[in-house]
Protein backbone atom coordinates (compact mmCIF):
# COMPACT_ATOMS: atom_id res chain seq x y z
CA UNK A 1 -4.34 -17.78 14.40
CA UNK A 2 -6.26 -14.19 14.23
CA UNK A 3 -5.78 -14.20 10.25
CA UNK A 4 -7.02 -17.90 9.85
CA UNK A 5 -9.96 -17.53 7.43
CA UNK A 6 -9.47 -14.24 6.55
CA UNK A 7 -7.60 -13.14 3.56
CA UNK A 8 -4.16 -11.08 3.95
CA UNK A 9 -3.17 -8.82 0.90
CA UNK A 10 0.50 -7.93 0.97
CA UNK A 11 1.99 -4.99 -1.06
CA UNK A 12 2.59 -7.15 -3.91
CA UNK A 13 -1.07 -8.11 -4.00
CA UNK A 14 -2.48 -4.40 -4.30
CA UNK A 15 -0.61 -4.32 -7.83
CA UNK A 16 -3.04 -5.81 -11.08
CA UNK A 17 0.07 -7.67 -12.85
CA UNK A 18 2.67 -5.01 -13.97
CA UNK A 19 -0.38 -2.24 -13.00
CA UNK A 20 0.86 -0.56 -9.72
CA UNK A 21 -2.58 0.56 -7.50
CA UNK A 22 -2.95 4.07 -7.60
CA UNK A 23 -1.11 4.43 -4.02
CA UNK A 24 1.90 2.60 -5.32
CA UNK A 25 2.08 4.82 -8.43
CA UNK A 26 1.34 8.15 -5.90
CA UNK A 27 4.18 6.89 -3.81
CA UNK A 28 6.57 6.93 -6.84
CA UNK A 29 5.30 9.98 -8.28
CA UNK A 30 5.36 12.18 -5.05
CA UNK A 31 8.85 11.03 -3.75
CA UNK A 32 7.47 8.99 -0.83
CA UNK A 33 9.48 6.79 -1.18
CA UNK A 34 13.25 6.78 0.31
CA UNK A 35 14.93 3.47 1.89
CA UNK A 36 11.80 1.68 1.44
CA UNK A 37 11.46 0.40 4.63
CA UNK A 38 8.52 1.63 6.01
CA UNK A 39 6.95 2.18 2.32
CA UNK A 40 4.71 -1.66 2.94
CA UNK A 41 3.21 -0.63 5.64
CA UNK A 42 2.48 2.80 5.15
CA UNK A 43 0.59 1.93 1.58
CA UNK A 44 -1.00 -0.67 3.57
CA UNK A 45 -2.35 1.56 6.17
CA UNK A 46 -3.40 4.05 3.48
CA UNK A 47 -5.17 1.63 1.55
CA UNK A 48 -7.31 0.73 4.93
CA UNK A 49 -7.80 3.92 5.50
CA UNK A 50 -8.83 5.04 1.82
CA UNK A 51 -11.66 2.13 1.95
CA UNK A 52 -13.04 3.24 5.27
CA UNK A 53 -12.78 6.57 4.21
CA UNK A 54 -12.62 7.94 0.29
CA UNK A 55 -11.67 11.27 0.78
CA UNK A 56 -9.92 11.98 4.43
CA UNK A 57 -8.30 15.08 5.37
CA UNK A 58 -4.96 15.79 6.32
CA UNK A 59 -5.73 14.74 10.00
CA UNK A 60 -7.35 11.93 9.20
CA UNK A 61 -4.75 10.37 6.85
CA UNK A 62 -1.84 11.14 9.66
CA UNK A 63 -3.98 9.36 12.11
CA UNK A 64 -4.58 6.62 9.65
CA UNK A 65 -0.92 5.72 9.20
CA UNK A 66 0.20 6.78 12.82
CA UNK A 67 0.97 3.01 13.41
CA UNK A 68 3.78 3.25 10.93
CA UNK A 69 6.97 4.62 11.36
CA UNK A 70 9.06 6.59 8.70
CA UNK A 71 12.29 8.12 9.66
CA UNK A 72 13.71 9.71 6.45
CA UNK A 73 11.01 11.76 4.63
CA UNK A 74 9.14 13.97 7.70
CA UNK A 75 5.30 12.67 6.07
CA UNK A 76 4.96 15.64 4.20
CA UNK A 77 5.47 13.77 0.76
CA UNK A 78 3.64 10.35 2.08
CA UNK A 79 -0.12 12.57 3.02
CA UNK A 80 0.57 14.25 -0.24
CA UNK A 81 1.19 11.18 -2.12
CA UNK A 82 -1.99 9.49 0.03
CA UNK A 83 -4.47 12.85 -0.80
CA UNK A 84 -3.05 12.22 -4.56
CA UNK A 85 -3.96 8.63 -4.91
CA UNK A 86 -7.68 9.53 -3.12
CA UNK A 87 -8.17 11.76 -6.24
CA UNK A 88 -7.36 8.99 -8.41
CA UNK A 89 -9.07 6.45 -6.81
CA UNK A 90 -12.12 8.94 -6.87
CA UNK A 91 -12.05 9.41 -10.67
């Protein structure tokens, strides 16, 4: 009922055909990606956070995807892969 009227993009959605978004590539690139199951979300959350703010710091970006849980890579690659796609997204 909250979402009625509103449009809902979905991981699959961020991509432009067989073009991955710039997080979706960063994730690949910087090994952010393990089982997979938390990857949605976290991109998600990143790509909220990226459109609110451009170009957050470290703090920022771990508050931005504290919502979402990851138990396999520690973060460290997922903020670098999130600080990566900001400098492509800025270009």
């Amino acid at each position: 009922m909250e979402a009625d009227g509103r449009e809902i993009v979905t991981i699959e959605g961020l991509a432009q055909g067989d073009t991955l978004h710039p997080l979706q590539k960063a994730f690949v690139d910087y090994g952010a990606v393990q089982c997979g199951f938390c990857t949605p979300g976290m991109i998600l959350a990143a790509k909220a956070l990226l459109d609110r703010h451009p170009n957050p710091s470290e703090e920022e970006i771990r508050r931005g995807i504290s919502g979402n849980l990851c138990r396999c890579t520690g973060y460290v690659k997922i903020v670098e892969a999130i600080q990566a796609a900001a400098k492509m997204l800025a270009s």
